[in-house]
N, C-alpha and C. Protein backbone atom coordinates (compact mmCIF):
# COMPACT_ATOMS: atom_id res chain seq x y z
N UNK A 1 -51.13 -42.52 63.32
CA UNK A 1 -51.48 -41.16 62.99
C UNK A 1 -50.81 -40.22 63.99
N UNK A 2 -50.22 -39.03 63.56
CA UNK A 2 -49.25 -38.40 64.22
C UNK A 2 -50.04 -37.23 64.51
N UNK A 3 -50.09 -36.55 65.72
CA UNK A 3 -50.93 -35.11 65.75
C UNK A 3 -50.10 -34.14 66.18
N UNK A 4 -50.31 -33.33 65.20
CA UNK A 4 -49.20 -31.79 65.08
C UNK A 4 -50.31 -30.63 65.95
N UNK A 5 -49.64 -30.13 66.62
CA UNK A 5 -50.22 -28.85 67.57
C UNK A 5 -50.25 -27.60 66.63
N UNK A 6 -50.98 -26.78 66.54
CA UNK A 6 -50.47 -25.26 65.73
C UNK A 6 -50.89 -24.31 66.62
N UNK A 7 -50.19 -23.01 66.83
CA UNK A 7 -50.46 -21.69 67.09
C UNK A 7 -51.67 -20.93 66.88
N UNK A 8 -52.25 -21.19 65.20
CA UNK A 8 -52.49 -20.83 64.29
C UNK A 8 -52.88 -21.59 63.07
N UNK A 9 -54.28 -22.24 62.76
CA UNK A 9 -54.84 -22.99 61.93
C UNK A 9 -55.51 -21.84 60.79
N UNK A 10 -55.20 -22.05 59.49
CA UNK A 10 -55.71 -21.37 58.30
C UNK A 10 -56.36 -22.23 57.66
N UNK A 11 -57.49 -22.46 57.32
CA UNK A 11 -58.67 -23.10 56.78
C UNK A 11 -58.73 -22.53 55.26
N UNK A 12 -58.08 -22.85 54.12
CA UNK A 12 -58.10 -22.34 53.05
C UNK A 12 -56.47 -21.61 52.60
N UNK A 13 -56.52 -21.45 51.86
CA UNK A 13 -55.15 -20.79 50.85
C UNK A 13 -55.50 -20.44 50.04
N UNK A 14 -56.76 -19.65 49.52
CA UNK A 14 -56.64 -18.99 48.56
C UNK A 14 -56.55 -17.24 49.02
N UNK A 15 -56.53 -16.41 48.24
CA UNK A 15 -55.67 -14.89 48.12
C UNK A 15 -55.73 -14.64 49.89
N UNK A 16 -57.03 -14.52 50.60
CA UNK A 16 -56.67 -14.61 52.00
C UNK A 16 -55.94 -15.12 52.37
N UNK A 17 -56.28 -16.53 52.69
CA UNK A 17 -55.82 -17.34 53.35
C UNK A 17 -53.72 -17.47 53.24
N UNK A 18 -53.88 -17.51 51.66
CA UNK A 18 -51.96 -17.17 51.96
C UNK A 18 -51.55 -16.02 52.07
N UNK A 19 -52.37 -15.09 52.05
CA UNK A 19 -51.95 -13.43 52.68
C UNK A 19 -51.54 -13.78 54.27
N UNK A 20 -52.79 -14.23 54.75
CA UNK A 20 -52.32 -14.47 56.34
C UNK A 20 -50.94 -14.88 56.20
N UNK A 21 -51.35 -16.10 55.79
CA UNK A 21 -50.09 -17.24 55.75
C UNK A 21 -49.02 -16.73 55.53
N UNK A 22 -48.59 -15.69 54.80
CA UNK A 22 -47.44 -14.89 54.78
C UNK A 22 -46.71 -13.79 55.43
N UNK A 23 -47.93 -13.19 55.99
CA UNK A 23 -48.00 -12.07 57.43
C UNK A 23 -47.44 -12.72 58.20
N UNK A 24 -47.73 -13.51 58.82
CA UNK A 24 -47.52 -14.42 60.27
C UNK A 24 -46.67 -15.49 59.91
N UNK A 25 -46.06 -16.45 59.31
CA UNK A 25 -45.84 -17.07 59.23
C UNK A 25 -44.32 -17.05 59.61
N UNK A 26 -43.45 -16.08 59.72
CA UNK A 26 -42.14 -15.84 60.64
C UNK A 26 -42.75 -15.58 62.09
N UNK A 27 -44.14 -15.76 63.04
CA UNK A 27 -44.09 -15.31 63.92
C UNK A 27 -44.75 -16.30 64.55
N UNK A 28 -45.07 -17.56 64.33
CA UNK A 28 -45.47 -18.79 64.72
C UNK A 28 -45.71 -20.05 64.41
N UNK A 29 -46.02 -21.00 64.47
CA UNK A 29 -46.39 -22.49 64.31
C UNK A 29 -47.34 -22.70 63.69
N UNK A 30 -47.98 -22.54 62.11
CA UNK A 30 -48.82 -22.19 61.36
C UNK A 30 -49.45 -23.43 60.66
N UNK A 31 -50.46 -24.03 60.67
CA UNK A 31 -50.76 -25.29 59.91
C UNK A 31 -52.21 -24.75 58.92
N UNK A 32 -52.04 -25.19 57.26
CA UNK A 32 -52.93 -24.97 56.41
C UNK A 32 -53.23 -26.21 56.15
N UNK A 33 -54.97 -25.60 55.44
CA UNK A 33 -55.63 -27.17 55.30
C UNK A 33 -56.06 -26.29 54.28
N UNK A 34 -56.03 -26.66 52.64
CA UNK A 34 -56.64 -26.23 51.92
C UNK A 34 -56.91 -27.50 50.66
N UNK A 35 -58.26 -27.80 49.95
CA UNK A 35 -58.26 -28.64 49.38
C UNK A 35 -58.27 -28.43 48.12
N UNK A 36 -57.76 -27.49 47.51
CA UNK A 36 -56.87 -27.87 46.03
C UNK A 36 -55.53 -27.76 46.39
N UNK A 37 -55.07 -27.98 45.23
CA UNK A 37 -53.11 -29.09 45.21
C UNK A 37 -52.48 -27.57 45.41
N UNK A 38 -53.09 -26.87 45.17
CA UNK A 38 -52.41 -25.22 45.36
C UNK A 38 -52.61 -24.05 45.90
N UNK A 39 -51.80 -23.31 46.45
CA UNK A 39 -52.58 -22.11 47.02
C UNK A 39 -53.36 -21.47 45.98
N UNK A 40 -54.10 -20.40 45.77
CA UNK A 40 -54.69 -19.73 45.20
C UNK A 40 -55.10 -19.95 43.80
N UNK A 41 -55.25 -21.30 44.04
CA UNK A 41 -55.65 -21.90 42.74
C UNK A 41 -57.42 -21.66 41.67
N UNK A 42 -58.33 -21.41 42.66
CA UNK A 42 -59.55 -20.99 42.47
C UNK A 42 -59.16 -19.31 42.10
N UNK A 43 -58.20 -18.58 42.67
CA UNK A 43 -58.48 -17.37 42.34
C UNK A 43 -57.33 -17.19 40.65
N UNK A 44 -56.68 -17.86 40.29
CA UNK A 44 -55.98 -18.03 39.61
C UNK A 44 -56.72 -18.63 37.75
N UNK A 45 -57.75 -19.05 38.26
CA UNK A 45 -57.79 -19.91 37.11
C UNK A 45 -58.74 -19.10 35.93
N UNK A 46 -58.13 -18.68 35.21
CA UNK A 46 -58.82 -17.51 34.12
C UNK A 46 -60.07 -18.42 33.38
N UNK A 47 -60.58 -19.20 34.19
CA UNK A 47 -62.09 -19.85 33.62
C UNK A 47 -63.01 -19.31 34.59
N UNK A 48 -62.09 -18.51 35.78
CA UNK A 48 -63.19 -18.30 36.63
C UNK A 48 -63.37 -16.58 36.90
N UNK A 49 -62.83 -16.25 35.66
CA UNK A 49 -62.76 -14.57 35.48
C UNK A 49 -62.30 -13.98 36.60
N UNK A 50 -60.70 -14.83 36.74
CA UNK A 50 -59.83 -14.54 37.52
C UNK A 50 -58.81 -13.81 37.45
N UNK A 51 -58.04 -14.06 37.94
CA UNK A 51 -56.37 -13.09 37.55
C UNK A 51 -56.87 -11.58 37.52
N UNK A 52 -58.41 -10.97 37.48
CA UNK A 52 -58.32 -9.77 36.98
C UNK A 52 -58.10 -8.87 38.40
N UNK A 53 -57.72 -8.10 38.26
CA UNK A 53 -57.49 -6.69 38.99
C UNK A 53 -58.33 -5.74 38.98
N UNK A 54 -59.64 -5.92 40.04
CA UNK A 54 -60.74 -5.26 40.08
C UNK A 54 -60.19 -4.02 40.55
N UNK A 55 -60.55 -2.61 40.22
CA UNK A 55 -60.45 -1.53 40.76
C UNK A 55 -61.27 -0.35 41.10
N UNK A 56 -62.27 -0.99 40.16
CA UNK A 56 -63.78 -0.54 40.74
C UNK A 56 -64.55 0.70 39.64
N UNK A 57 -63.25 1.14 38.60
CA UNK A 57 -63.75 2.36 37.80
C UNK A 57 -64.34 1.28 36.50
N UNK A 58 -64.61 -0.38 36.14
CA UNK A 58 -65.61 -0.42 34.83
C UNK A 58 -66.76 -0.93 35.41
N UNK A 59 -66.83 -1.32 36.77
CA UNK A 59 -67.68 -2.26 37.60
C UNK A 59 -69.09 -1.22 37.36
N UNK A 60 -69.87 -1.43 36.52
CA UNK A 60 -70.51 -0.74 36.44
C UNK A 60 -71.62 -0.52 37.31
N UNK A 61 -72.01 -1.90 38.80
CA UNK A 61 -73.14 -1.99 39.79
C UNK A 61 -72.45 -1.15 41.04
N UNK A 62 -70.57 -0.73 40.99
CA UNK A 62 -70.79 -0.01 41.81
C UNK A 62 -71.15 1.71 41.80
N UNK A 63 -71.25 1.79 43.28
CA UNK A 63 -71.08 2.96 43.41
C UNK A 63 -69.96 3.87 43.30
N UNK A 64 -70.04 5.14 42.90
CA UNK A 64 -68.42 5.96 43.40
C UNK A 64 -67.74 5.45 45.01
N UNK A 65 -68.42 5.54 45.69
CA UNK A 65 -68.42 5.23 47.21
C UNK A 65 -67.64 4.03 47.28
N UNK A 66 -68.19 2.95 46.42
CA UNK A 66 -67.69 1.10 46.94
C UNK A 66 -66.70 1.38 45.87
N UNK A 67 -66.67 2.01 44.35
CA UNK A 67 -65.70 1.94 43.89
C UNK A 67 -64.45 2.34 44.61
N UNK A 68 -64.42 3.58 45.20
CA UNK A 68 -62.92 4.19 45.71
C UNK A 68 -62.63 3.21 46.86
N UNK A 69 -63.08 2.22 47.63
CA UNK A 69 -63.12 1.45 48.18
C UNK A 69 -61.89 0.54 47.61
N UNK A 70 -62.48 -0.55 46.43
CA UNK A 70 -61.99 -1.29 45.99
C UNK A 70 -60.59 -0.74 45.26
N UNK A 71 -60.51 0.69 44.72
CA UNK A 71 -59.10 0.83 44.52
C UNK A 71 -58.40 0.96 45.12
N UNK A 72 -58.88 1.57 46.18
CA UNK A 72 -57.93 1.75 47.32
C UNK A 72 -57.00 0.04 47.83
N UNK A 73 -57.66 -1.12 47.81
CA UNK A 73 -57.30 -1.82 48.03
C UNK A 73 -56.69 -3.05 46.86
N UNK A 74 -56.97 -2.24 45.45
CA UNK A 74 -56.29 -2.78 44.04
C UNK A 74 -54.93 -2.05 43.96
N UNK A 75 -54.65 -0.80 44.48
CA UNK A 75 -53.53 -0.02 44.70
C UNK A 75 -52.68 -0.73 45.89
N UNK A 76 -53.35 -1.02 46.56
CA UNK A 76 -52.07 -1.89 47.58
C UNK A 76 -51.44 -3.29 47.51
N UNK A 77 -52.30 -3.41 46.56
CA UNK A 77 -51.82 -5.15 45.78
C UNK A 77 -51.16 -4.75 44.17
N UNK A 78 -51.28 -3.60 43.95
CA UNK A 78 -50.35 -3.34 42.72
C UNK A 78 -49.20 -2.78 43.09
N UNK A 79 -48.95 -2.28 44.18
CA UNK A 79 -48.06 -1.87 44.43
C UNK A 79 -47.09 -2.62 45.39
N UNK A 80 -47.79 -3.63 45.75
CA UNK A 80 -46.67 -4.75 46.53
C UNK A 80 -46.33 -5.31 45.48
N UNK A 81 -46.66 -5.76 44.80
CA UNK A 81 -46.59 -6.64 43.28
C UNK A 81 -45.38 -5.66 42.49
N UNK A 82 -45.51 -4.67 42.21
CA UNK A 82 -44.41 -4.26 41.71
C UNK A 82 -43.33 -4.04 42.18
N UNK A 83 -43.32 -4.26 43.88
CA UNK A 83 -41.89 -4.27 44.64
C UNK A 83 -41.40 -4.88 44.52
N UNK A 84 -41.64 -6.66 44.20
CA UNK A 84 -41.03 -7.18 44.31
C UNK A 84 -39.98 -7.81 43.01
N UNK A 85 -39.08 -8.36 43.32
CA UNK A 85 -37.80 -8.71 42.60
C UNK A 85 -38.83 -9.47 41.09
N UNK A 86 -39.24 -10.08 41.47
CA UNK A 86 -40.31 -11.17 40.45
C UNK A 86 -41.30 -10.62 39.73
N UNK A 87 -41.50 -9.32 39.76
CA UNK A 87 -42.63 -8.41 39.32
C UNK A 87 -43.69 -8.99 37.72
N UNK A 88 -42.56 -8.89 37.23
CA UNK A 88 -43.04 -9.61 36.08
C UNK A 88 -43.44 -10.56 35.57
N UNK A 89 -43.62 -11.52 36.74
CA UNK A 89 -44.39 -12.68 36.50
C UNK A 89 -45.62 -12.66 37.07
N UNK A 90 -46.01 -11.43 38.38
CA UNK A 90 -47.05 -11.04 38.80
C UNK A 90 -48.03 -10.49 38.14
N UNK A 91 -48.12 -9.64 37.59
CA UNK A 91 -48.76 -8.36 37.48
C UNK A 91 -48.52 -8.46 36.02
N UNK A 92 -49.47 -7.98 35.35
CA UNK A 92 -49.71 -7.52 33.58
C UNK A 92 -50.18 -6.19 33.42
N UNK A 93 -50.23 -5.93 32.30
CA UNK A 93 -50.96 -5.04 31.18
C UNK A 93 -51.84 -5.55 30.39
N UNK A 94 -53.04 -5.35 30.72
CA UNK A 94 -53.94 -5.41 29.72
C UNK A 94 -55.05 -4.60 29.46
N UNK A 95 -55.23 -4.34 27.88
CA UNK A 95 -56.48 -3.51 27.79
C UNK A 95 -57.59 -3.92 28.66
N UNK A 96 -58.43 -3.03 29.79
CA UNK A 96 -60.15 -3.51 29.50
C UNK A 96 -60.85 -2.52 29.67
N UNK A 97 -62.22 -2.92 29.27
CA UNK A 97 -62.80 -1.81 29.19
C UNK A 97 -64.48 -2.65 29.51
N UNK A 98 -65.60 -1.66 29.77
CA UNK A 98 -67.06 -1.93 29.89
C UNK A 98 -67.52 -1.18 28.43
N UNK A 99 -68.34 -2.04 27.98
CA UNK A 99 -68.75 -1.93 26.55
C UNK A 99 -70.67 -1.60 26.83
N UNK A 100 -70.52 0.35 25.95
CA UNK A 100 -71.95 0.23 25.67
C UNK A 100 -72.27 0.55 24.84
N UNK A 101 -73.75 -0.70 24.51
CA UNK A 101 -74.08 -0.70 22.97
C UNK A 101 -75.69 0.22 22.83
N UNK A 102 -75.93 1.26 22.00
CA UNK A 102 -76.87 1.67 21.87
C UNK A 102 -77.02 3.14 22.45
N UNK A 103 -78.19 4.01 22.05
CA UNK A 103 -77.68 5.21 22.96
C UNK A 103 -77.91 5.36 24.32
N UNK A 104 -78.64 4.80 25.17
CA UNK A 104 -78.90 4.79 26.31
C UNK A 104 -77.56 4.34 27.18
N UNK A 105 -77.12 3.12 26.85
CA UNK A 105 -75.84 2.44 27.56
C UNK A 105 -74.75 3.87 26.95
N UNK A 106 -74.30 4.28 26.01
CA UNK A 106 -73.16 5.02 25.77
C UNK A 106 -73.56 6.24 26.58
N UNK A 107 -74.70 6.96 26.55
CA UNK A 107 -75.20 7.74 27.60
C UNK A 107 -74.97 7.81 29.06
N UNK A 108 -74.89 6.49 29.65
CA UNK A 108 -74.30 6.39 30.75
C UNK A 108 -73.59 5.69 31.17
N UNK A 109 -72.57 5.36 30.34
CA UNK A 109 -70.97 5.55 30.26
C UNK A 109 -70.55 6.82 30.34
N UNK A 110 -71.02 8.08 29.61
CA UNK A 110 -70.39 8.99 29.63
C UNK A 110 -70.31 9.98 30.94
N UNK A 111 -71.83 9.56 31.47
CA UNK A 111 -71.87 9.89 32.80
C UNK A 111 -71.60 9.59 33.33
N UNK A 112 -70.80 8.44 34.14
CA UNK A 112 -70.28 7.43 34.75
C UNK A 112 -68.66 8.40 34.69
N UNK A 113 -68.28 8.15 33.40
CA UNK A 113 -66.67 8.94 32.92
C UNK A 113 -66.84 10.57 33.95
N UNK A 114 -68.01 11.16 33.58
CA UNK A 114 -67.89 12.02 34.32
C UNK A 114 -67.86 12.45 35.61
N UNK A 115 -68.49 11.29 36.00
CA UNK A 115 -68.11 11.26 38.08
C UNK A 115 -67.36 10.41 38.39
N UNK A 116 -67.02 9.66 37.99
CA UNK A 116 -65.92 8.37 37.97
C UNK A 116 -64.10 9.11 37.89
N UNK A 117 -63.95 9.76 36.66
CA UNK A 117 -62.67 10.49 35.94
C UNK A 117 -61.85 10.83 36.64
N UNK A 118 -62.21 11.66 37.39
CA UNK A 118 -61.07 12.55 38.31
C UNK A 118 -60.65 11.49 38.54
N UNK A 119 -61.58 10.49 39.49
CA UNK A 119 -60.77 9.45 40.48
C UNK A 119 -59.73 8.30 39.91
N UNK A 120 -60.08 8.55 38.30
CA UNK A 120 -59.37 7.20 37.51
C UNK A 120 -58.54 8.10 36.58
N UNK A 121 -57.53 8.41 37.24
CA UNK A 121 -57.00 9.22 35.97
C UNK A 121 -56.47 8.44 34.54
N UNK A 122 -56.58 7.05 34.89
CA UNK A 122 -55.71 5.98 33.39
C UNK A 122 -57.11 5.78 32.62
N UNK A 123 -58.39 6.03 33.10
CA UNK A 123 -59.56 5.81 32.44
C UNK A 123 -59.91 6.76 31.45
N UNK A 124 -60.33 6.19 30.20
CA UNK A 124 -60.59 7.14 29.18
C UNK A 124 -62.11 6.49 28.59
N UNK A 125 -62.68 7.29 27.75
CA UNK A 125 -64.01 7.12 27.06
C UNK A 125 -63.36 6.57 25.51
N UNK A 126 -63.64 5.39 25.04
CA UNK A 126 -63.16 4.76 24.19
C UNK A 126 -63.79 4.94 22.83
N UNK A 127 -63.70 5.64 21.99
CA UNK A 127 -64.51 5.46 20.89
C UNK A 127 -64.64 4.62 19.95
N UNK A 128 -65.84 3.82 18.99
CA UNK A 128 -65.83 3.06 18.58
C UNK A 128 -64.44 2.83 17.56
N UNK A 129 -63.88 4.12 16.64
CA UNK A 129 -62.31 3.55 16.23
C UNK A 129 -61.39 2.99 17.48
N UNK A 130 -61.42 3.63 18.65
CA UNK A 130 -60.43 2.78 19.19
C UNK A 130 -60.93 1.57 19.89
N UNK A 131 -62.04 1.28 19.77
CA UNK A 131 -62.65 0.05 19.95
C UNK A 131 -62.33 -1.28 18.69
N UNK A 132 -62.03 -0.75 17.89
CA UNK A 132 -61.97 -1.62 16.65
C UNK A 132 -60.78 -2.00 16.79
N UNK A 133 -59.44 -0.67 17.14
CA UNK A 133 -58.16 -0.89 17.50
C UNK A 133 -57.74 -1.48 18.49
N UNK A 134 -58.65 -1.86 19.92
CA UNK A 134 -58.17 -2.65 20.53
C UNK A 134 -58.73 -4.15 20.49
N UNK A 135 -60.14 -4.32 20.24
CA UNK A 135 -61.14 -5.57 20.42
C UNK A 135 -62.11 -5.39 18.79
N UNK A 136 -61.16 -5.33 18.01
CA UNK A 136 -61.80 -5.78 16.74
C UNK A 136 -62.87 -6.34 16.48
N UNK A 137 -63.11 -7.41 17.29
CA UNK A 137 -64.23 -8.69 16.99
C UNK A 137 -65.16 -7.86 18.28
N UNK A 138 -65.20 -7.14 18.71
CA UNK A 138 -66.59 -6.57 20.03
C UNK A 138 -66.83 -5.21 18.97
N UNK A 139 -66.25 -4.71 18.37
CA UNK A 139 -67.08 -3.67 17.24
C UNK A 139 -67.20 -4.00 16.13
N UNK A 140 -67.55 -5.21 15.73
CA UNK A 140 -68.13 -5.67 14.26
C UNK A 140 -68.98 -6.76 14.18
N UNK A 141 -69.85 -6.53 13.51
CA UNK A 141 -71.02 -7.68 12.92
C UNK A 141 -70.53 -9.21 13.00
N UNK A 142 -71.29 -9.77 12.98
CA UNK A 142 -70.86 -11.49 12.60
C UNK A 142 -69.87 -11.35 10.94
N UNK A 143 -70.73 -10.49 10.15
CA UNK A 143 -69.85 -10.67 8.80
C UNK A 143 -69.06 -9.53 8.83
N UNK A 144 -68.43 -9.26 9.70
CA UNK A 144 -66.84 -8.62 9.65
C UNK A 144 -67.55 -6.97 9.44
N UNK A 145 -68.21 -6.41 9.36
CA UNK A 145 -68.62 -5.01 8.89
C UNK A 145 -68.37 -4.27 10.40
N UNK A 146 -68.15 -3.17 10.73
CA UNK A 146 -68.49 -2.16 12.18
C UNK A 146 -70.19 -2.11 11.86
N UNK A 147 -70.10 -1.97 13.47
CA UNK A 147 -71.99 -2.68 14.04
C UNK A 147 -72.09 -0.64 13.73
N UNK A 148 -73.34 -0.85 13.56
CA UNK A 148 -73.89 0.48 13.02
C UNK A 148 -74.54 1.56 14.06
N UNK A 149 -74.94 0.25 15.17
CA UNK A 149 -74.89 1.24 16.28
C UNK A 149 -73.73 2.19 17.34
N UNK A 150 -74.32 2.97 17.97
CA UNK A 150 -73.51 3.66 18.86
C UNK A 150 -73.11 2.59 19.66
N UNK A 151 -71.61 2.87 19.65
CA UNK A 151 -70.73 1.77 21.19
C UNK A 151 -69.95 2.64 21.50
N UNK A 152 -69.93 2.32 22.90
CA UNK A 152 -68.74 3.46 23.39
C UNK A 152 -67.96 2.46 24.26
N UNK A 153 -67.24 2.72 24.86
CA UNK A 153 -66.10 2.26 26.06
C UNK A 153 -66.03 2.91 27.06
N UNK A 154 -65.92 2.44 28.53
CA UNK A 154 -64.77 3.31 29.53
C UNK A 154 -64.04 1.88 29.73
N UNK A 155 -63.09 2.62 29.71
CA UNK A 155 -61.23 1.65 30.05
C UNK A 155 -60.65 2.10 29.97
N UNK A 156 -59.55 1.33 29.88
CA UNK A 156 -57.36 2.04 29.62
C UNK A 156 -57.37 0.85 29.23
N UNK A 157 -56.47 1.56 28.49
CA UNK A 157 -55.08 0.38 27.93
C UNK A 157 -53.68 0.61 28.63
N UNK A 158 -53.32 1.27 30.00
CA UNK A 158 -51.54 1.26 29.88
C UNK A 158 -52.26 1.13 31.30
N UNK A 159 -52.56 0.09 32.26
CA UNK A 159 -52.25 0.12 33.40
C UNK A 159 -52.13 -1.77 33.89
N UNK A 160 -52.05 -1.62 35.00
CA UNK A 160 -51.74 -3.15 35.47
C UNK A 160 -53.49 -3.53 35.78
N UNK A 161 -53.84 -4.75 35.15
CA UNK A 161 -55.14 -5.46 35.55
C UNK A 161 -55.33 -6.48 35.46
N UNK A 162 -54.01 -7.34 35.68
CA UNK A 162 -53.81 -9.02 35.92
C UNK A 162 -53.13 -9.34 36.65
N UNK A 163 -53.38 -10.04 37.77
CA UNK A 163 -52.33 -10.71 38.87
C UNK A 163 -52.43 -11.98 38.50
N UNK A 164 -51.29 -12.81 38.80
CA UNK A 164 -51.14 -13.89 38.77
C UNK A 164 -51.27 -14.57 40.76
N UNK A 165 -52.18 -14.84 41.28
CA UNK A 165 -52.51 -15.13 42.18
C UNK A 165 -52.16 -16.07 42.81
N UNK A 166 -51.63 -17.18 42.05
CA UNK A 166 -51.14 -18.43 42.54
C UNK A 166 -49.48 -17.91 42.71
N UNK A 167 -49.06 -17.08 41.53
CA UNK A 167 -47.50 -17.00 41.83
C UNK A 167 -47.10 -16.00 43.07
N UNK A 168 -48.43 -15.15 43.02
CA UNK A 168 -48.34 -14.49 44.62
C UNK A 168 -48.01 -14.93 45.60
């Protein structure tokens, strides 16, 4: 058994752990111990309602406060992501949105849109037609009909809200 010295031991590789690993890693003797076959493999795996690009405007438990938080730091990972040469294997487009059913939930969605908005300018209030137009099967009955109640949306459809974490 051979024993390697390090500078610098990283306990894990997932989105931390190879962030470090990539900071430092021109500036010393770096040894990782992580026990899946891949870096960022737990944050990667879309069974674990991964890949998404939290930014804090559908999260509906936060606050304005923790939201501007979290974009602030979804903006600095969208925007390294698009620097680079490979962009397009990083980073997506996809619709999403927080879905409310009934009048109470669409009620405060709309309030939400209204202190939320400024700060999200790609965020819009979705109405049930463009609910049908983007997620067909979340505004209709089991037998194919539009659900009769009030649903509303807050989301976008034209911004980046998928990283690919492992190709990071």
């Amino acid at each position: 058994m051979t024993t390697q010295q390090y500078d610098l031991m990283i306990i894990g590789a997932g989105v931390s752990g190879a962030a470090l690993l990539y900071q430092v890693a021109r500036f010393t003797n770096i040894g990782v111990v992580e026990k899946y076959a891949a870096p960022a493999r737990v944050s990667s795996l879309s069974s674990n309602n991964s890949q998404t690009l939290h930014c804090g405007d559908i999260e509906t438990n936060y606050t304005l406060e923790k939201a501007l938080k979290v974009q602030r730091a979804a903006r600095m990972l969208t925007n390294y992501c698009l620097s680079q040469p490979d962009k397009f294997h990083l980073i997506f487009k996809y619709p999403k949105m927080v879905l409310g059913v009934g009048e109470k939930e669409c009620r405060l969605l709309r309030e939400r849109f209204e202190t939320f908005g400024p700060h999200y300018p790609n965020s819009r209030l979705l109405e049930k037609k463009d609910i049908v137009r983007i997620e067909p099967t979340v505004a209709a009955k089991a037998n194919g009909r539009i659900r009769d109640e009030d649903i509303l949306a807050l989301g976008s459809t034209d911004e980046h809200t998928a990283v690919d974490f492992e190709a990071l």
